[in-house]
N, C-alpha and C. Protein backbone atom coordinates (compact mmCIF):
# COMPACT_ATOMS: atom_id res chain seq x y z
N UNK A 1 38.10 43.39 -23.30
CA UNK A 1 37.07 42.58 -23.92
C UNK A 1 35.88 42.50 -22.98
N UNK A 2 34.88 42.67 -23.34
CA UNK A 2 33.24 42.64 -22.60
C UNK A 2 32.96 41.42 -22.15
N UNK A 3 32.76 40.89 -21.18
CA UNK A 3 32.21 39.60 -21.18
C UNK A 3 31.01 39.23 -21.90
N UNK A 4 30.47 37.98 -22.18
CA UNK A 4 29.37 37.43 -22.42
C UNK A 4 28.26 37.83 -22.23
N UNK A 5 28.13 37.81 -20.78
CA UNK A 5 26.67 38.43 -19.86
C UNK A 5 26.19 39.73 -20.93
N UNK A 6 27.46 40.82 -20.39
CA UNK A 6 27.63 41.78 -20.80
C UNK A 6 26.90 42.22 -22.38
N UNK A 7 27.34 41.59 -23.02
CA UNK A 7 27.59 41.73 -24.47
C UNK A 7 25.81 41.49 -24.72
N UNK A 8 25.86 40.08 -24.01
CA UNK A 8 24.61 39.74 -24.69
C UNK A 8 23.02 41.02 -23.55
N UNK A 9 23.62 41.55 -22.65
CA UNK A 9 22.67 42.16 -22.15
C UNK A 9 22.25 43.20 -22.45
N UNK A 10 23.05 43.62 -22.90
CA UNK A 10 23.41 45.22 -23.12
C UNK A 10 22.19 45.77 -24.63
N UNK A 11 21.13 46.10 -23.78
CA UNK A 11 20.17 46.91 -24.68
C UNK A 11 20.52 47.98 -25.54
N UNK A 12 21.55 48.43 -26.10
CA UNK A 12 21.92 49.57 -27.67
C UNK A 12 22.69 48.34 -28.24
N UNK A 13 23.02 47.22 -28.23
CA UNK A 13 23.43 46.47 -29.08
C UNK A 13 22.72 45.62 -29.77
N UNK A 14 22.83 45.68 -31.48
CA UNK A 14 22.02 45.05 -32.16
C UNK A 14 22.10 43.65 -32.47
N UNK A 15 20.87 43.04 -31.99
CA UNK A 15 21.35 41.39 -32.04
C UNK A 15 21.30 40.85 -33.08
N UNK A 16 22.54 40.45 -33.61
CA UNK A 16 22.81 39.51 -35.05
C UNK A 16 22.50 38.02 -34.60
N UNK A 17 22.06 37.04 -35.43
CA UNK A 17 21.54 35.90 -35.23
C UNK A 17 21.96 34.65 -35.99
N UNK A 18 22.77 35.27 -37.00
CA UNK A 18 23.25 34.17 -37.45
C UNK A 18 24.62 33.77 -36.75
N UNK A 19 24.93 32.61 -37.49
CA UNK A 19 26.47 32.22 -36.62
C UNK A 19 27.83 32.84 -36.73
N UNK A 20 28.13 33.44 -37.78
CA UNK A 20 29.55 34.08 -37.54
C UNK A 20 30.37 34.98 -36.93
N UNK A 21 28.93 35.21 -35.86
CA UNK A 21 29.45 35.68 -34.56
C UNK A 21 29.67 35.07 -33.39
N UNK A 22 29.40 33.90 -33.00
CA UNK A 22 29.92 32.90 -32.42
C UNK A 22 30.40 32.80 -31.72
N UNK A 23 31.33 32.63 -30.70
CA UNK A 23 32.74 32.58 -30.15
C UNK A 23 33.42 31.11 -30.11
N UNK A 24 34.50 31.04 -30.64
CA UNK A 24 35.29 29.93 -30.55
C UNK A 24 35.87 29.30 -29.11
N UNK A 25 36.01 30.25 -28.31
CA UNK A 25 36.17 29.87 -27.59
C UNK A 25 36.11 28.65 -26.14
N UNK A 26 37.30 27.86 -26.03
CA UNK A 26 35.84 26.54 -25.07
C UNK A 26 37.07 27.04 -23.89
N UNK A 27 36.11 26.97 -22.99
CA UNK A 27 36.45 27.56 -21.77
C UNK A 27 36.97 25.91 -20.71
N UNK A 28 37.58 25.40 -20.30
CA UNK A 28 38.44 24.44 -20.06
C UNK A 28 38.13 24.39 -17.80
N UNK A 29 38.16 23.38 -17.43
CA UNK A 29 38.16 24.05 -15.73
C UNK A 29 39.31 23.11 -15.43
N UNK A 30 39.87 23.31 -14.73
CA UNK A 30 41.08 22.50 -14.33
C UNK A 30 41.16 21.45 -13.30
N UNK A 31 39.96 21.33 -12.37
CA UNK A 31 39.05 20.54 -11.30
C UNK A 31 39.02 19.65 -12.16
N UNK A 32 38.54 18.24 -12.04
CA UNK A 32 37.82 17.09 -12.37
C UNK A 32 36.61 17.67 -11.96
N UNK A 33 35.45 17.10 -13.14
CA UNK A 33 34.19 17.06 -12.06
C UNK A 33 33.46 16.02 -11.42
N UNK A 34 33.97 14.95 -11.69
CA UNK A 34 33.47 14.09 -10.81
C UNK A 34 34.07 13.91 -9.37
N UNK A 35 33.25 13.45 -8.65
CA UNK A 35 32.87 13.54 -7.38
C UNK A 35 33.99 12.21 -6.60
N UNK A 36 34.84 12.82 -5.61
CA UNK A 36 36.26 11.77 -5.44
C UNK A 36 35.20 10.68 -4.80
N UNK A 37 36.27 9.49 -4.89
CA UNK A 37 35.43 8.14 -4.69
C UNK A 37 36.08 8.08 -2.94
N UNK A 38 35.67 6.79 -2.49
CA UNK A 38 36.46 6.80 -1.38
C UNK A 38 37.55 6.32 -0.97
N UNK A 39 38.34 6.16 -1.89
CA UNK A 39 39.76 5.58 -1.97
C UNK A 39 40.64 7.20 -1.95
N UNK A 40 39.85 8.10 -2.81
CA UNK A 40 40.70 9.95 -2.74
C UNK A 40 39.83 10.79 -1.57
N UNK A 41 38.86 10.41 -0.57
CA UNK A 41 38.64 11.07 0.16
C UNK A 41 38.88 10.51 1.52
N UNK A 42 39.23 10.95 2.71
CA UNK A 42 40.06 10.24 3.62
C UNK A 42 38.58 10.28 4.89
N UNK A 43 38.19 11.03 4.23
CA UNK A 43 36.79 11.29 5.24
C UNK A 43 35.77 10.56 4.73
N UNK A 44 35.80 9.96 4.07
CA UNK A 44 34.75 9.36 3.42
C UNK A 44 34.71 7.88 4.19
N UNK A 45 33.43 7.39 4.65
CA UNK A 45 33.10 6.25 5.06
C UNK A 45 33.20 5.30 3.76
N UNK A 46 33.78 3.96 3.83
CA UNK A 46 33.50 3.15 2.81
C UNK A 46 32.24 2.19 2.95
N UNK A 47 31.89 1.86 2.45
CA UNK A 47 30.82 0.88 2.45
C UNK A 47 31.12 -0.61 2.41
N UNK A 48 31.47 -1.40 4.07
CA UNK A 48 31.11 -2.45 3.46
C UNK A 48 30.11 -3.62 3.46
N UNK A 49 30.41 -4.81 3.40
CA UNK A 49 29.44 -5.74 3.45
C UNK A 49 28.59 -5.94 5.04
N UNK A 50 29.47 -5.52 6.02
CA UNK A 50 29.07 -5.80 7.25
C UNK A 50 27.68 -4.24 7.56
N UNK A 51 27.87 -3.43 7.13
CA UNK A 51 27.38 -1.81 7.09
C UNK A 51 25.78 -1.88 6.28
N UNK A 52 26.44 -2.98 5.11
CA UNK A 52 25.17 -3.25 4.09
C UNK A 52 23.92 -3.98 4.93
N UNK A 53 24.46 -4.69 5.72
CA UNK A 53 23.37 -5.88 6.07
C UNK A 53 22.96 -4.82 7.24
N UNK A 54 23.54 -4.60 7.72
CA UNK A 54 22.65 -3.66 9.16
C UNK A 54 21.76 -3.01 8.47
N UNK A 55 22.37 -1.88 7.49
CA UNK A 55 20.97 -1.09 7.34
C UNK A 55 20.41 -2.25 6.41
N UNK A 56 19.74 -2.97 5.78
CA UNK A 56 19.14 -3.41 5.38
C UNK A 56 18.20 -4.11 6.69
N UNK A 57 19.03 -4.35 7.61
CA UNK A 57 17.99 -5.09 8.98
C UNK A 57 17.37 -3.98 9.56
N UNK A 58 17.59 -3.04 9.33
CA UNK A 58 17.38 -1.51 10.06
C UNK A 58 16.42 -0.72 9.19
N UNK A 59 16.11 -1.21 8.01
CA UNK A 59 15.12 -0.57 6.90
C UNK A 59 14.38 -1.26 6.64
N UNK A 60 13.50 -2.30 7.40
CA UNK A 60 12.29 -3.14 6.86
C UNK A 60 11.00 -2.65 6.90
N UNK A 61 10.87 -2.82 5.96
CA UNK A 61 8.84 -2.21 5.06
C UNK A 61 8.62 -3.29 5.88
N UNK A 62 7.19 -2.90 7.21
CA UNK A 62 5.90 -3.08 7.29
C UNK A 62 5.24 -3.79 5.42
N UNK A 63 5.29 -4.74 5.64
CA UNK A 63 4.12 -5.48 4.49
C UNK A 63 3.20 -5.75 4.63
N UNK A 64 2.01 -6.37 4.06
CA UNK A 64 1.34 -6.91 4.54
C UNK A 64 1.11 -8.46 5.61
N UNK A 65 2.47 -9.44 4.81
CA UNK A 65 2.83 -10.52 4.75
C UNK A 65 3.32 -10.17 6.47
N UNK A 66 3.86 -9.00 6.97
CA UNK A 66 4.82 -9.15 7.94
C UNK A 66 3.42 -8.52 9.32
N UNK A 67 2.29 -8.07 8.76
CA UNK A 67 1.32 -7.65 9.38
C UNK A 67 0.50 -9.00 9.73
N UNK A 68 0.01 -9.89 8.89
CA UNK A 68 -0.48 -11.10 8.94
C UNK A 68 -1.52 -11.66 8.39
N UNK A 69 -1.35 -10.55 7.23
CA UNK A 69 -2.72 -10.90 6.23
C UNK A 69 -1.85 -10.70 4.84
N UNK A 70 -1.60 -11.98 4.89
CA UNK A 70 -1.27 -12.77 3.18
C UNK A 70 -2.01 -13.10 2.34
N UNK A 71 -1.66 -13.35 1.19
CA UNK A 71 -3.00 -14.06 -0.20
C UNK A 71 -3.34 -15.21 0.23
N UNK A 72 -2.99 -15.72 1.29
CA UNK A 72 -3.29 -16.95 1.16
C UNK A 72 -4.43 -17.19 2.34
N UNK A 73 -4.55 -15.68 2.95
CA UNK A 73 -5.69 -15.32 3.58
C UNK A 73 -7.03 -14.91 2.97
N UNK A 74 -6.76 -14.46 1.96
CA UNK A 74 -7.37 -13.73 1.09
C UNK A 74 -8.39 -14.67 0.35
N UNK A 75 -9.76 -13.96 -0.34
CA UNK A 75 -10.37 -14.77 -1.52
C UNK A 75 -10.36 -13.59 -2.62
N UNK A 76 -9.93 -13.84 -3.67
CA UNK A 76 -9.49 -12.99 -4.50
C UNK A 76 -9.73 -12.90 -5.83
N UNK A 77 -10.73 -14.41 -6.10
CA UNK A 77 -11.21 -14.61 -7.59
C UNK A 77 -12.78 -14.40 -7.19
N UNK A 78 -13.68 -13.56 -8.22
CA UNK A 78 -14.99 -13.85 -8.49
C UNK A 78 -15.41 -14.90 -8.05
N UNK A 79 -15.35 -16.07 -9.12
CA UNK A 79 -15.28 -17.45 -8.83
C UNK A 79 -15.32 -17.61 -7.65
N UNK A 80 -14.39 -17.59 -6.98
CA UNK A 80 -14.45 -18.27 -4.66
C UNK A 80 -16.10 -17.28 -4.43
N UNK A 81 -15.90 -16.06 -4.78
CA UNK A 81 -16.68 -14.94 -4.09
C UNK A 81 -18.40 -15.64 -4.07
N UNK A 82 -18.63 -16.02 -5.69
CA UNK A 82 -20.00 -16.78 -6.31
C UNK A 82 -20.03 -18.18 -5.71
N UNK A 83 -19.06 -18.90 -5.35
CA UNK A 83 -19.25 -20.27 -4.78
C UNK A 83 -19.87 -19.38 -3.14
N UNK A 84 -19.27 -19.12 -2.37
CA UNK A 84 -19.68 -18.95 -1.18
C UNK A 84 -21.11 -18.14 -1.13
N UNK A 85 -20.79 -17.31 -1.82
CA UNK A 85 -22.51 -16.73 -1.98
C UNK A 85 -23.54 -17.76 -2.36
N UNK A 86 -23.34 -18.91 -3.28
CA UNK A 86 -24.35 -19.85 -3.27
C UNK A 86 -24.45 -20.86 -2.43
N UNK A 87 -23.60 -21.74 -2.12
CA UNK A 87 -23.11 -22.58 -1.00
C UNK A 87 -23.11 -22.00 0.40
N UNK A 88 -22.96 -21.02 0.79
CA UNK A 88 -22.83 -20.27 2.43
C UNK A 88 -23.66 -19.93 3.17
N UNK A 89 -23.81 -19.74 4.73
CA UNK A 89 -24.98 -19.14 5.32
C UNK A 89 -24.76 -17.69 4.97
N UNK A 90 -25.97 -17.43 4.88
CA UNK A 90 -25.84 -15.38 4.60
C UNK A 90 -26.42 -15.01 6.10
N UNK A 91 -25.90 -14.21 6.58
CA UNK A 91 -26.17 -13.60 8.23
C UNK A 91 -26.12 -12.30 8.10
N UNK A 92 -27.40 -10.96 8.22
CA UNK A 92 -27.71 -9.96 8.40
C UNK A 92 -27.72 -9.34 9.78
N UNK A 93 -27.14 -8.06 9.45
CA UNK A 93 -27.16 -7.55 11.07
C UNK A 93 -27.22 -5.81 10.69
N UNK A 94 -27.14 -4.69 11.35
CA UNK A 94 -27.37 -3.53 10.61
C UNK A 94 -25.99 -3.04 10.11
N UNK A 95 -24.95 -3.26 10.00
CA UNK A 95 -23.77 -3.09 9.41
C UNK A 95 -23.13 -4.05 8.69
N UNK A 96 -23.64 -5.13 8.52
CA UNK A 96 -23.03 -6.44 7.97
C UNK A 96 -23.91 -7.16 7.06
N UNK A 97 -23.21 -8.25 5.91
CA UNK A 97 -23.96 -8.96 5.50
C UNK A 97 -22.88 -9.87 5.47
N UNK A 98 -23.50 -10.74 6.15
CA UNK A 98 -22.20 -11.79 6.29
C UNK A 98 -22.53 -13.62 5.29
N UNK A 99 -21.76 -13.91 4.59
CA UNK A 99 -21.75 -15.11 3.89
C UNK A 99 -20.56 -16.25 4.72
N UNK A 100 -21.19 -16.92 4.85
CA UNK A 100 -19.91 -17.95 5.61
C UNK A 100 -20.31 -19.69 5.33
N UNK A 101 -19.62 -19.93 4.54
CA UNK A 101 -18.72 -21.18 4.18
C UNK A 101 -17.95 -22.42 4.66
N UNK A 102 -18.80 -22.93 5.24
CA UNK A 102 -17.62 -24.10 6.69
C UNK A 102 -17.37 -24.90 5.56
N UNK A 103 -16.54 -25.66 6.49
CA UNK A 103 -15.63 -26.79 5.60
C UNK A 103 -14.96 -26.89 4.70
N UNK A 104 -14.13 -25.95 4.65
CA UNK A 104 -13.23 -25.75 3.93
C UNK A 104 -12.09 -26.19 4.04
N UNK A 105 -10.87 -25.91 2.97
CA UNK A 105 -9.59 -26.44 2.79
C UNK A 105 -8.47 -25.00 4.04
N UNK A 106 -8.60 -23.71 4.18
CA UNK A 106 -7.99 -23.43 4.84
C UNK A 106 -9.14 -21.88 5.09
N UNK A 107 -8.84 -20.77 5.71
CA UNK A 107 -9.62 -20.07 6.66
C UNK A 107 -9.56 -18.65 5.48
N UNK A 108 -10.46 -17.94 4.82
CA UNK A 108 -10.15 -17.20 4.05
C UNK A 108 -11.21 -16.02 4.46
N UNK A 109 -10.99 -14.93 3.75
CA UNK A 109 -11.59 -13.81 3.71
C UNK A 109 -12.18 -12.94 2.62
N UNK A 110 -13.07 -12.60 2.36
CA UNK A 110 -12.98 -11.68 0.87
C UNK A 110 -14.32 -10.29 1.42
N UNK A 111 -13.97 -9.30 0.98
CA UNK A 111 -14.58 -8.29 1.14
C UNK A 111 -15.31 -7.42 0.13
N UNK A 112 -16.38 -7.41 0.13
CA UNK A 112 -17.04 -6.55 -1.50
C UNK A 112 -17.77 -5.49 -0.45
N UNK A 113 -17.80 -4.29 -1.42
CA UNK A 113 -18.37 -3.46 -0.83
C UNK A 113 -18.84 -2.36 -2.20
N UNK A 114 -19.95 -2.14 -2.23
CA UNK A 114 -20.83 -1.55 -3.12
C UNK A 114 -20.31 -0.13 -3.02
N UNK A 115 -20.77 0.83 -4.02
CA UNK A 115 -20.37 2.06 -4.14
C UNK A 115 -21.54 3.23 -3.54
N UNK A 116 -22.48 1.77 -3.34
CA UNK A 116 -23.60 2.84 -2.30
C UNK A 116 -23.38 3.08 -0.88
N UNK A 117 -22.27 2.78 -0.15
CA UNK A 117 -21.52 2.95 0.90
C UNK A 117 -21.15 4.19 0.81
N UNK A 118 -20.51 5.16 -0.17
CA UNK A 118 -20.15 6.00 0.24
C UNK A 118 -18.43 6.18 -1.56
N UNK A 119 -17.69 7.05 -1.33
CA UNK A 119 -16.89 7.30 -2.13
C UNK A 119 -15.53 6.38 -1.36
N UNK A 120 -14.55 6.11 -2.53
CA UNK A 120 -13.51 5.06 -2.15
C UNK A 120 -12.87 5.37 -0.81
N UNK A 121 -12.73 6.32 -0.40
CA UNK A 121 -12.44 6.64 0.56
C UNK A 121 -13.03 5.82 2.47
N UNK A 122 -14.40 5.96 2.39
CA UNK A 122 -14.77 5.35 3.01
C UNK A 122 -14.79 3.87 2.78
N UNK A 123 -15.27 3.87 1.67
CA UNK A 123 -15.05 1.67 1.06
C UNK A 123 -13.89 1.59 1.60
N UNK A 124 -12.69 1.99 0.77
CA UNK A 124 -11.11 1.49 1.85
C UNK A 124 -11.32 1.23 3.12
N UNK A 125 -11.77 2.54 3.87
CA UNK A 125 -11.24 2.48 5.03
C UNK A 125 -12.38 1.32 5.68
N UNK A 126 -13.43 0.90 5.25
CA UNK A 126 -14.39 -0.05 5.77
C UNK A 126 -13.54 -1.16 5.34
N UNK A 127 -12.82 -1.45 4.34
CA UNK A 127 -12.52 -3.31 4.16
C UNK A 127 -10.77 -2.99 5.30
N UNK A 128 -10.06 -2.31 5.40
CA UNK A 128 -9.33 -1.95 6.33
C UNK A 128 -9.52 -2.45 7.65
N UNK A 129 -10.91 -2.20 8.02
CA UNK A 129 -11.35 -2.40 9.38
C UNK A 129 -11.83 -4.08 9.56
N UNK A 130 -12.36 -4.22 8.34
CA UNK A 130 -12.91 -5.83 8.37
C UNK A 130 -11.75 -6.60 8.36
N UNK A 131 -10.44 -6.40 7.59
CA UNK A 131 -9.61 -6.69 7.50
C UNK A 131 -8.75 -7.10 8.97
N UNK A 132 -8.41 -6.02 9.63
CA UNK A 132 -8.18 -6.14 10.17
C UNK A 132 -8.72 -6.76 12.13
N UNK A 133 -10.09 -6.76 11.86
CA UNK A 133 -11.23 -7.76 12.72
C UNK A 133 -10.69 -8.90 12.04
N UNK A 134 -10.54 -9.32 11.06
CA UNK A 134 -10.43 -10.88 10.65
C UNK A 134 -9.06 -11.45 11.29
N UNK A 135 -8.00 -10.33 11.19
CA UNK A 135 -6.79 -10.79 11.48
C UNK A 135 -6.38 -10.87 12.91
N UNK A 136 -7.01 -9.98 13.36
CA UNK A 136 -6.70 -10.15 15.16
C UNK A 136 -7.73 -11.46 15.65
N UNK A 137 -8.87 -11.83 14.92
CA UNK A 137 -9.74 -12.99 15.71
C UNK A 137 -9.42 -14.27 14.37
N UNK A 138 -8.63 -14.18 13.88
CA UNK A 138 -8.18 -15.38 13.02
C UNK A 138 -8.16 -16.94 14.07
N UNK A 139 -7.54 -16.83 14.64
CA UNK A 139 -7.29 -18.16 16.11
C UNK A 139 -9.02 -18.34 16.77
N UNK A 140 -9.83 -17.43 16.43
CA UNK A 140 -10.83 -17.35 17.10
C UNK A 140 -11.91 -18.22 16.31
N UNK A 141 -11.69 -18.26 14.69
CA UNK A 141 -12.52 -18.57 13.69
C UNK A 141 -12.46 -20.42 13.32
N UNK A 142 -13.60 -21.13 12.96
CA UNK A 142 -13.46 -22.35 13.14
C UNK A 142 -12.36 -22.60 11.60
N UNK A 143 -11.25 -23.36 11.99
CA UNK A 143 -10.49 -23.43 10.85
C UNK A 143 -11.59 -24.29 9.09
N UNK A 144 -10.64 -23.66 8.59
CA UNK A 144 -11.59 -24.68 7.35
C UNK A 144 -12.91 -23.67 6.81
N UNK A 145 -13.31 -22.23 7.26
CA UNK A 145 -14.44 -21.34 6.99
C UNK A 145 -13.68 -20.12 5.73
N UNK A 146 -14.95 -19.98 4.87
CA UNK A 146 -14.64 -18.86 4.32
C UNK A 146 -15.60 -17.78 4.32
N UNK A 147 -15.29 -17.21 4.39
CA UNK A 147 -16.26 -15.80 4.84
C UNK A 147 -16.07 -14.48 3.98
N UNK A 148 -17.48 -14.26 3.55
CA UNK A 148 -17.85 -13.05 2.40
C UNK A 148 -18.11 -12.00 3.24
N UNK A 149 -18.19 -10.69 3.46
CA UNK A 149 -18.42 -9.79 4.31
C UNK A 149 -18.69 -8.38 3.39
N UNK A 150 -19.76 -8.25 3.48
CA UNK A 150 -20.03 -7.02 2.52
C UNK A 150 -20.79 -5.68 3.27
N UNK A 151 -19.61 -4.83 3.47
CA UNK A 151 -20.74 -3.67 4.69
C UNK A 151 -21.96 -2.61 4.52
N UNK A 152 -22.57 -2.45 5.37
CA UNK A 152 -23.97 -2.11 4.96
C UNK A 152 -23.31 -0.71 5.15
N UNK A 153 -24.92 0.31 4.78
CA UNK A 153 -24.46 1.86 5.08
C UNK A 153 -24.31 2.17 6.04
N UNK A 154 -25.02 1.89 7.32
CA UNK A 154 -24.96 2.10 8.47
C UNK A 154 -23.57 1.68 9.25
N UNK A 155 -22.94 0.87 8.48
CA UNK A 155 -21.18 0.52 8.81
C UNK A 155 -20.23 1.78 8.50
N UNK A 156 -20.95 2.80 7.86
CA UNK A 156 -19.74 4.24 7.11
C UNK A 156 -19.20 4.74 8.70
N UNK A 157 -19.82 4.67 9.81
CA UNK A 157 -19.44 5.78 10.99
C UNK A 157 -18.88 4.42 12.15
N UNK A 158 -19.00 3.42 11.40
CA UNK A 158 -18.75 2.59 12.62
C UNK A 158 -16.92 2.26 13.02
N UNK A 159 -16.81 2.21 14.24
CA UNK A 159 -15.32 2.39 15.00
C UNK A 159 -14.80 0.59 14.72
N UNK A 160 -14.10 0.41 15.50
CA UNK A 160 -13.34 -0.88 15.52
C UNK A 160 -13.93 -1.53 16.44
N UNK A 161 -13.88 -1.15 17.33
CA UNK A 161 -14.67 -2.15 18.46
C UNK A 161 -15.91 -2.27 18.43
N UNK A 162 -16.89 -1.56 17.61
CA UNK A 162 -18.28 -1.51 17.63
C UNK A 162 -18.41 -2.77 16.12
N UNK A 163 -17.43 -2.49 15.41
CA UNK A 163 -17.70 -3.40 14.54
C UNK A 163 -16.65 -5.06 14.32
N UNK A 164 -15.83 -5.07 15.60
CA UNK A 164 -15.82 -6.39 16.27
C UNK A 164 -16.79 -6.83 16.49
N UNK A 165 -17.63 -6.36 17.69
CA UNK A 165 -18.55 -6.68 18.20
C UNK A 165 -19.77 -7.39 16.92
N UNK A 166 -19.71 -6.08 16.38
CA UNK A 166 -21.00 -6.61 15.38
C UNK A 166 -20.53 -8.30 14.41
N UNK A 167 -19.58 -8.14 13.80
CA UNK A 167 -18.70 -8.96 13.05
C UNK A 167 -18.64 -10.50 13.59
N UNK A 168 -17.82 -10.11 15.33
CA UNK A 168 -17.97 -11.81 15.79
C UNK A 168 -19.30 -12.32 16.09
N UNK A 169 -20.17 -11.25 16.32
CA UNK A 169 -21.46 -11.44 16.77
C UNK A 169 -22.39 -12.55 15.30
N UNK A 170 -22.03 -12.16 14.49
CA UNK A 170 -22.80 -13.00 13.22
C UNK A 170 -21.72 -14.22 13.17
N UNK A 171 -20.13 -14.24 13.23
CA UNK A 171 -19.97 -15.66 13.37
C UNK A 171 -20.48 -16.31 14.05
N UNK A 172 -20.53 -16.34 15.39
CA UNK A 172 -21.20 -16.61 16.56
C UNK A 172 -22.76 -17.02 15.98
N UNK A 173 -23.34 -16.36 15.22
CA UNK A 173 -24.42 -17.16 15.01
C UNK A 173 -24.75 -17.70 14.07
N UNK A 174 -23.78 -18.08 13.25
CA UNK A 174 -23.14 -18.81 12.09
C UNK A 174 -22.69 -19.84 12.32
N UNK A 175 -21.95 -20.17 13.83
CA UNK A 175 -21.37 -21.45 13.91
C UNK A 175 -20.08 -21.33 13.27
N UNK A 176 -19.48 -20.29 13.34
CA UNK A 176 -17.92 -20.37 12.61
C UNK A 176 -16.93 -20.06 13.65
N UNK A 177 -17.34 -19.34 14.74
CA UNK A 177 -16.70 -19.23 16.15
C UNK A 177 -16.18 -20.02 17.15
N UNK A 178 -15.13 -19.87 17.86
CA UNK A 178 -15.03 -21.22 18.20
C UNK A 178 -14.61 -20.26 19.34
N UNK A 179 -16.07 -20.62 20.54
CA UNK A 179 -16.18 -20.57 22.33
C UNK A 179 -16.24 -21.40 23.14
């Protein structure tokens, strides 16, 4: 008898298409196919509760929350963004436009940045950087301030430390600094 392969490969044979050529046949394997658990494999590590918690202490996501900039750092409604823009000092510098808000209920942040900066790419990586100026000089900022920060063009090439500098430099003459 020809095998399958065979039969069906074999270019001088004419291919019939309907079904009554068929094969009945069901071909059977004598293996299980599922995969032994660890009660039938002797090599098999079991999993238990003590194994679970390690790697779980051993696999922690970097968050934001665990970095140190939470929502509750954050200004995140329109609304906050339009109060501080009307209510706030506005402070210009050549990479910054800074809005700041004293007296407040707790120390917040919000970042807008126009699309005349450059493509998302650079916007990210500019509120990234403000972001992270806010979070390393947080202890530095008078508690109770909220602060709008919107970067100019001349901010697209600017480093971290050049735009510390620039950044505390307008709290500082804002009165939101605390020296």
């Amino acid at each position: 008898m020809q095998g399958i392969c065979e039969s069906i490969c074999d270019p001088t044979r004419k291919i019939n298409r309907d079904e009554t050529n068929l094969s009945a046949i069901q071909y059977t394997t004598e293996e299980d196919p599922w995969f032994p658990g660890s009660d039938e494999n002797p090599g098999r590590e079991t999993r238990t509760s003590e194994t679970t918690e390690a790697r779980k202490k051993t696999n922690r996501r970097i968050t934001a929350k665990a970095c140190g900039f939470p929502k509750e750092y954050r200004l995140l409604k329109p609304e906050k963004f339009k109060e501080v823009y009307e209510t706030g000092k506005k402070l210009v510098n050549s990479e910054f436009v800074i809005y700041i808000s004293l007296e407040r209920d707790d120390t917040r942040l919000g970042v807008a940045t126009s699309r005349k900066i450059g493509p998302a790419t650079v916007r990210n990586r500019l509120r990234r950087i403000v972001r992270e100026i806010f979070r390393l000089n947080r202890a530095r900022i008078v508690p109770g301030t909220w602060i709008v920060t919107i970067p100019r063009r001349a901010a697209r090439e600017i480093d971290c430390n050049r735009g510390e500098t620039s950044f505390l430099g307008l709290l500082k003459d804002g009165g939101a600094l605390i020296d």
